[in-house]
Protein backbone atom coordinates (compact mmCIF):
# COMPACT_ATOMS: atom_id res chain seq x y z
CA UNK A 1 -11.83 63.61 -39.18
CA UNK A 2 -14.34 62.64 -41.80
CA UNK A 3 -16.95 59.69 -40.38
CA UNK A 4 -18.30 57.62 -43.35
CA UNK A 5 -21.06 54.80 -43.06
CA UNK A 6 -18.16 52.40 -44.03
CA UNK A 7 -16.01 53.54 -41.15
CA UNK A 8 -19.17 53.09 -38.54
CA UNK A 9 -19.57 49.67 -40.23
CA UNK A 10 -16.12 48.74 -39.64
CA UNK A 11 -15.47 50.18 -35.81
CA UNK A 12 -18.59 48.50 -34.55
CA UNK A 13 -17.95 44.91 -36.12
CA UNK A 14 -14.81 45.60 -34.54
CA UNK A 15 -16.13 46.00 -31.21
CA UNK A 16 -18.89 43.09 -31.91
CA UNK A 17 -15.92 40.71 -32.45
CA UNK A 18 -14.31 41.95 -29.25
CA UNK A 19 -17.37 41.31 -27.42
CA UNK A 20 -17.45 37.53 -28.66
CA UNK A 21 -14.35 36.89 -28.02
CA UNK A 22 -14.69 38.05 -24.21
CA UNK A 23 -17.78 35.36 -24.18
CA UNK A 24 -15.71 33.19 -25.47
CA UNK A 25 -12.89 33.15 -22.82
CA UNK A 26 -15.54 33.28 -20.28
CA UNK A 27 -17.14 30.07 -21.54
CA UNK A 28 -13.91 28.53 -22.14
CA UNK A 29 -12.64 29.39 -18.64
CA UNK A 30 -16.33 27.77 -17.40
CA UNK A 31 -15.96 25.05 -19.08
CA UNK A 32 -12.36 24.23 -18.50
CA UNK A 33 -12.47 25.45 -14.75
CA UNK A 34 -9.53 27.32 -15.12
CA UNK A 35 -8.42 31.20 -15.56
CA UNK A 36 -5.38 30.30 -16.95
CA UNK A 37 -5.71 28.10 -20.12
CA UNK A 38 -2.42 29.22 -21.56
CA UNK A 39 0.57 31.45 -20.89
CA UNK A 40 -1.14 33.92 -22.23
CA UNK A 41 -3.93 34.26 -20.65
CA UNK A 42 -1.62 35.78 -17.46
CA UNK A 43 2.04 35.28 -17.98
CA UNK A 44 2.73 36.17 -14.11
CA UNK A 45 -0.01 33.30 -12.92
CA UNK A 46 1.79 31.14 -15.37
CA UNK A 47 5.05 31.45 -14.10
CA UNK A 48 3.53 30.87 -10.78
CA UNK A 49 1.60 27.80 -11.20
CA UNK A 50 4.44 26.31 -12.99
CA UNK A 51 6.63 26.84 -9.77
CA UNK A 52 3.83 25.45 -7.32
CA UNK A 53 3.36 22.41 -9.84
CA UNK A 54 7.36 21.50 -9.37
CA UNK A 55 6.82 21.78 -5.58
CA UNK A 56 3.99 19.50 -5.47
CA UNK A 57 5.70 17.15 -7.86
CA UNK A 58 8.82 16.95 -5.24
CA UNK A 59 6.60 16.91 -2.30
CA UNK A 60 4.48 13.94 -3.48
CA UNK A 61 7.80 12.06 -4.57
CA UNK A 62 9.22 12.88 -0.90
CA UNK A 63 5.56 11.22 0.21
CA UNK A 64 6.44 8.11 -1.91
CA UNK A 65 9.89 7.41 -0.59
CA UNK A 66 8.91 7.95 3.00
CA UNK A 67 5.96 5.77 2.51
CA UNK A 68 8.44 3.08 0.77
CA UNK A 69 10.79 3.82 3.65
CA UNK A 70 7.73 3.02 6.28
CA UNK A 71 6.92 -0.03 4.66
CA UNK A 72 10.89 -1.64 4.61
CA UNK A 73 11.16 -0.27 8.40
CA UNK A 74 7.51 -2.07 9.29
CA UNK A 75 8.35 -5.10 7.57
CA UNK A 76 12.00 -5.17 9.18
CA UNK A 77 10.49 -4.38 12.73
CA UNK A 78 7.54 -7.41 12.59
CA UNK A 79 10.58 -9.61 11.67
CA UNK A 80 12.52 -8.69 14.39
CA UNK A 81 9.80 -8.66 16.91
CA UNK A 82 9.34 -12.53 15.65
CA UNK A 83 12.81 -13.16 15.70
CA UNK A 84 12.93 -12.09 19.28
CA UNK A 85 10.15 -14.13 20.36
CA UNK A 86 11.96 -16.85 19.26
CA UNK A 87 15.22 -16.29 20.89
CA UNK A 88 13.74 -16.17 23.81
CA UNK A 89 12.09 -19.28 23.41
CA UNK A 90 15.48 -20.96 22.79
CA UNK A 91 16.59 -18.97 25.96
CA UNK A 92 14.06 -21.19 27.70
CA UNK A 93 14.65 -24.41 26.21
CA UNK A 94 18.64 -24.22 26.84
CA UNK A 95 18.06 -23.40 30.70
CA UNK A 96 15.47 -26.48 30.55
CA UNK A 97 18.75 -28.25 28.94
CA UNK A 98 20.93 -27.14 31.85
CA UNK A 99 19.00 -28.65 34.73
CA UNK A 100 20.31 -32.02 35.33
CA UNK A 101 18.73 -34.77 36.67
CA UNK A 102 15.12 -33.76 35.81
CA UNK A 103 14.78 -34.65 31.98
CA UNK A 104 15.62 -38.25 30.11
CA UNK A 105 17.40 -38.86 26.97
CA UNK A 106 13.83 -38.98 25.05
CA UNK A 107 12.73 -35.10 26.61
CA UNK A 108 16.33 -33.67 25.79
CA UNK A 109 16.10 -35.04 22.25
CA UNK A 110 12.58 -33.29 21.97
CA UNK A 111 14.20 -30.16 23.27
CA UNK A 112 17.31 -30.43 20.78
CA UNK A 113 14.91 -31.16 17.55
CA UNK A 114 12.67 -28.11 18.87
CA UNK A 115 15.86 -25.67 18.72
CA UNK A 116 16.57 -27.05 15.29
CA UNK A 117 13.03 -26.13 14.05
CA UNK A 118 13.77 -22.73 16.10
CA UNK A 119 16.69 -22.23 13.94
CA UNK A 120 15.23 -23.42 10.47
CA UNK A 121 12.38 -20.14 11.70
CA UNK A 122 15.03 -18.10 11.92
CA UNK A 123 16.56 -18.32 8.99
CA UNK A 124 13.56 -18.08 7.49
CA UNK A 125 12.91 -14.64 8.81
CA UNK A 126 16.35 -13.59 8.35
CA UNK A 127 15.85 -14.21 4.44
CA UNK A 128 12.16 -11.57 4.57
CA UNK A 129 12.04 -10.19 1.54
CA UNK A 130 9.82 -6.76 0.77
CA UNK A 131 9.10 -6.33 -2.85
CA UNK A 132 11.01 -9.17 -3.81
CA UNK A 133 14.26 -7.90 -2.22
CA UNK A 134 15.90 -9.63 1.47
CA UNK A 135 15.29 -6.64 4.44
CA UNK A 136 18.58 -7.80 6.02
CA UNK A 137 21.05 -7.82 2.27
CA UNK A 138 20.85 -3.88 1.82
CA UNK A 139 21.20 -3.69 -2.31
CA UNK A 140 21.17 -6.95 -3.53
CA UNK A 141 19.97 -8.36 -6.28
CA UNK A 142 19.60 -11.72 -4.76
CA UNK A 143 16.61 -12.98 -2.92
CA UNK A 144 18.33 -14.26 0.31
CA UNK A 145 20.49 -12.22 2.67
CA UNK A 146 21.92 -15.75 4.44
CA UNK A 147 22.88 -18.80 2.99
CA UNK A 148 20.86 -21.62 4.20
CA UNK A 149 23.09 -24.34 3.93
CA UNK A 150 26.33 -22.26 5.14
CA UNK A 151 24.72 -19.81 7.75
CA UNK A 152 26.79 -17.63 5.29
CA UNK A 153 25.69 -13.81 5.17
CA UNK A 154 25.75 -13.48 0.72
CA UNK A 155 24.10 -9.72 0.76
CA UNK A 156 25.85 -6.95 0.46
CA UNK A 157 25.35 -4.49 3.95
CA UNK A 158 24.57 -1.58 1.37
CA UNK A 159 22.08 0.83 2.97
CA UNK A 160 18.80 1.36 0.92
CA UNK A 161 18.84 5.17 0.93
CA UNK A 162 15.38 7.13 0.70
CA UNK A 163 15.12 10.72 0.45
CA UNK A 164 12.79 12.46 2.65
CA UNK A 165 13.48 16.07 2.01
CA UNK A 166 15.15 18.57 -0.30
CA UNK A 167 18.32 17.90 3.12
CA UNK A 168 17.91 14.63 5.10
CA UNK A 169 17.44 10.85 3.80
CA UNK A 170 16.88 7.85 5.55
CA UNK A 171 18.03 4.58 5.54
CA UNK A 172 15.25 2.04 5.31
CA UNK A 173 17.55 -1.05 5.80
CA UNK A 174 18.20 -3.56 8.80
CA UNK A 175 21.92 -4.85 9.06
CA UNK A 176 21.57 -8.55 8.43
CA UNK A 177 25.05 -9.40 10.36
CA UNK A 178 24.45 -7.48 13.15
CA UNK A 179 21.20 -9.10 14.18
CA UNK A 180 22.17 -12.42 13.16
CA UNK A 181 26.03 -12.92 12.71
CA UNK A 182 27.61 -14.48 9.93
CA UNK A 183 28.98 -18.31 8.73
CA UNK A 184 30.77 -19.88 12.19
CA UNK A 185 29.43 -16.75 14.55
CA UNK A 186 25.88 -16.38 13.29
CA UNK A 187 22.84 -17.60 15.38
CA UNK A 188 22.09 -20.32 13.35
CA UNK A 189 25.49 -21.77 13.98
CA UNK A 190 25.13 -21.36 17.75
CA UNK A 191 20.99 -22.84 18.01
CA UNK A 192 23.02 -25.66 16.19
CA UNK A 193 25.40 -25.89 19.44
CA UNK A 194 22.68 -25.73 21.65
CA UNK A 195 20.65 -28.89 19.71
CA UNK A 196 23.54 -30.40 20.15
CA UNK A 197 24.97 -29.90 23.87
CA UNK A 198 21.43 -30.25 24.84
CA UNK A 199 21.97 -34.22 23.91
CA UNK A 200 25.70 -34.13 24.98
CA UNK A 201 27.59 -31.88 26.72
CA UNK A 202 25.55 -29.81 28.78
CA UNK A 203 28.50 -28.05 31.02
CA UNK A 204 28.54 -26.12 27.45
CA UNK A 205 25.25 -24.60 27.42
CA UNK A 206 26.29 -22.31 30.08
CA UNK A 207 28.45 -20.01 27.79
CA UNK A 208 25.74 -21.12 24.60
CA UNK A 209 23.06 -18.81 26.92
CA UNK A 210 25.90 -15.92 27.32
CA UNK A 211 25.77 -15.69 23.83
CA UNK A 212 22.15 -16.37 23.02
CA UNK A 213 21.51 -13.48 25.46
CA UNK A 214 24.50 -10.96 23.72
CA UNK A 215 22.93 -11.80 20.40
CA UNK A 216 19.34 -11.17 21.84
CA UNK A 217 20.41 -7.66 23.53
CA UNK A 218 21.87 -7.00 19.74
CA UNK A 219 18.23 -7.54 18.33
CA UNK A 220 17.09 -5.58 20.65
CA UNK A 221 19.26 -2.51 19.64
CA UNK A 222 18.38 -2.85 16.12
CA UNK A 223 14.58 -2.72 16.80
CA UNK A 224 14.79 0.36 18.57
CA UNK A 225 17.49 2.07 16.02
CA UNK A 226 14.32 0.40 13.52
CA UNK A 227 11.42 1.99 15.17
CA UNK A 228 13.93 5.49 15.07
CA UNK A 229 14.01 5.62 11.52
CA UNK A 230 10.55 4.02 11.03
CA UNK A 231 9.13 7.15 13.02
CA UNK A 232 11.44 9.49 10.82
CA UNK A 233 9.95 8.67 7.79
CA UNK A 234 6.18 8.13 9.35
CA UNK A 235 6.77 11.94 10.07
CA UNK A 236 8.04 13.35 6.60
CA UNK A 237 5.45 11.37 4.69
CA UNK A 238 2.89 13.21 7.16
CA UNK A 239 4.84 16.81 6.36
CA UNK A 240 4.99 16.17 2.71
CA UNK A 241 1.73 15.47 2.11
CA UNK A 242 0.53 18.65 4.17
CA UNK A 243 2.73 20.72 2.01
CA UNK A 244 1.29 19.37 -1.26
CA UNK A 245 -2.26 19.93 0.12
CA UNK A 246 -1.00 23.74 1.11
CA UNK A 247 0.22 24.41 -2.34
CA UNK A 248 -2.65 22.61 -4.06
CA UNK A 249 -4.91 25.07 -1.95
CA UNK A 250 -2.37 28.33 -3.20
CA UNK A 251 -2.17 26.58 -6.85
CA UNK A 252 -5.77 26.95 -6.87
CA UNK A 253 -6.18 30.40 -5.75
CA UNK A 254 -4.02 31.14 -8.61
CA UNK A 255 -5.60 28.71 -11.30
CA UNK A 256 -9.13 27.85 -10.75
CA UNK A 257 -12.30 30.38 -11.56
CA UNK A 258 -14.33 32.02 -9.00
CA UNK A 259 -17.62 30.24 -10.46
CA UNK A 260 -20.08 32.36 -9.30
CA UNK A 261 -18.46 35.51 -10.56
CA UNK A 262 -17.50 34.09 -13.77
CA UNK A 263 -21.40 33.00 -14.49
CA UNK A 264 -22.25 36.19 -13.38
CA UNK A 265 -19.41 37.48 -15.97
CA UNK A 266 -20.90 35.87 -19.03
CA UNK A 267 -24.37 36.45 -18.38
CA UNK A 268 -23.26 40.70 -17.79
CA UNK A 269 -20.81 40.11 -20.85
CA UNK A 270 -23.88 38.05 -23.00
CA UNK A 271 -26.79 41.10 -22.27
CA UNK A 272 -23.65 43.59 -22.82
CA UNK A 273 -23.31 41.51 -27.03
CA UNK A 274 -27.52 41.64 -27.13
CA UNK A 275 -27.39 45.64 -26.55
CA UNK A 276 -24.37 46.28 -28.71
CA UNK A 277 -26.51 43.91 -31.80
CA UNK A 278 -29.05 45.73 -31.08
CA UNK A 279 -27.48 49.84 -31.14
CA UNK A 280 -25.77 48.67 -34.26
CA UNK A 281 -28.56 47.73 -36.18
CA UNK A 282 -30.24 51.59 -35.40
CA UNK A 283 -26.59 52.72 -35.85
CA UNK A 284 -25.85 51.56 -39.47
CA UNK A 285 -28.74 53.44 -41.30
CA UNK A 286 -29.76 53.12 -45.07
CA UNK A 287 -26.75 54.06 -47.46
CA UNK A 288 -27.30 56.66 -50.39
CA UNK A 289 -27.47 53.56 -52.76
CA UNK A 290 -30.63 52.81 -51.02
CA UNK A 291 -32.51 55.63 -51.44
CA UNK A 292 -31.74 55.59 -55.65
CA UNK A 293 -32.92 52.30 -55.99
């Protein structure tokens, strides 16, 4: 094989440009952070990274809806904490109203206009909304899950469905019937019997405090099925956002430089271009042309 000055020329600007462009993916990958600035820098840590970046995207969303979830559960189980202290506030007034003989007309009407304002607090906390939405109506639209005026339930008992996991959801809503009733049988209907039997007939307010206490015992069971679900979803938020730190630690093994070694890299890879500049200029010696000038 015949070596000429031009092919000596050629080869070693070859391996010059090589050189640079090994700085340059050093610098870039300094100045970036990364090893892997595109696919093909390492089509296998590609593929990889793309997979750990779709299981950190589902893991945080599985964060978000358990957090969401949390916050309906928290909201619906300080509402029904309130709502039982007032129940059993009423469940003191209306044995109060049962004793005879040891309250005027005056005290009984205090007690009856108390109840009311009991009742108007109820209804208030039966219409909580989170985010603009009533805990108690499940999916609707509306703002109130009880009519005011009619004691009427108007949402819609849907369940407000979060997803805490690639298999199990949770439902982050409060059944607005079962803790308070509905039209005739609600609670508001019956404080409204109380008020009034407090002024009237009292005999009544014996079976009013049966079911002031079966109503109470159902409040009861929903703040415990509450807290159940509310500790569900307090537990997959805490999961999920373990995972996502675990794969952000593995997506980083596979992504992010090893800085020290990759200064040490360029500064090896920059003395490595100096030498070869250096052997090239000795290499490429005067041409014939020179000599005849």
């Amino acid at each position: 094989m015949r070596i000429t000055q031009t092919s000596i020329a050629a080869s070693t600007l070859a391996n010059l440009q090589s050189s640079l462009q090994r700085s340059s993916r050093l610098q870039e990958q300094l100045s970036s952070g990364k090893v892997i600035n595109r696919a093909s820098d390492s089509p296998s840590g590609t593929v990889s990274s793309l997979a750990l970046r779709t299981q950190i995207g589902a893991n945080e969303q599985y964060s978000r809806n358990a957090n969401d979830a949390k916050a309906w559960l928290g909201t619906a189980d300080s509402t029904l904490q309130s709502v039982n202290s007032r129940l059993q506030r009423v469940r003191e007034l209306t044995l109060s109203a049962s004793s005879t003989g040891n309250m005027d007309v005056n005290s009984r009407q205090a007690l009856a206009a108390e109840v009311t304002s009991l009742r108007s607090e109820l209804m208030g906390l039966a219409n909580t909304t989170y985010a603009g939405r009533p805990i108690f109506g499940g999916t609707t639209s509306g703002s109130q899950a009880f009519d005011p005026t009619t004691y009427t339930y108007v949402g819609d008992g849907g369940s407000v469905v979060r997803r805490l996991d690639a298999r199990s959801t949770v439902d982050a809503a409060a059944s607005g019937t079962a803790v308070f009733g509905d039209g005739a049988t609600s609670v508001f209907t019956l404080l409204d019997d109380i008020a009034a039997h407090a002024v009237g007939d009292t005999s009544q307010l014996a079976g009013d405090l049966t079911k002031l206490d079966s109503r109470s015992q159902q409040v009861l069971q929903t703040l415990t099925d509450v807290g159940v679900r509310y500790n569900r979803a307090e537990a997959a938020a805490t999961t999920a956002d373990n995972t996502v730190l675990s794969l952000r630690t593995t997506l980083s093994g596979v992504e992010d430089i090893d800085l020290p070694k990759t200064i040490m890299d360029l500064q090896l890879q920059q003395t490595t271009y100096q030498a070869a500049l250096s052997a090239t200029a000795k290499v490429l010696q005067p041409s014939l042309m020179d000599f005849l000038r």
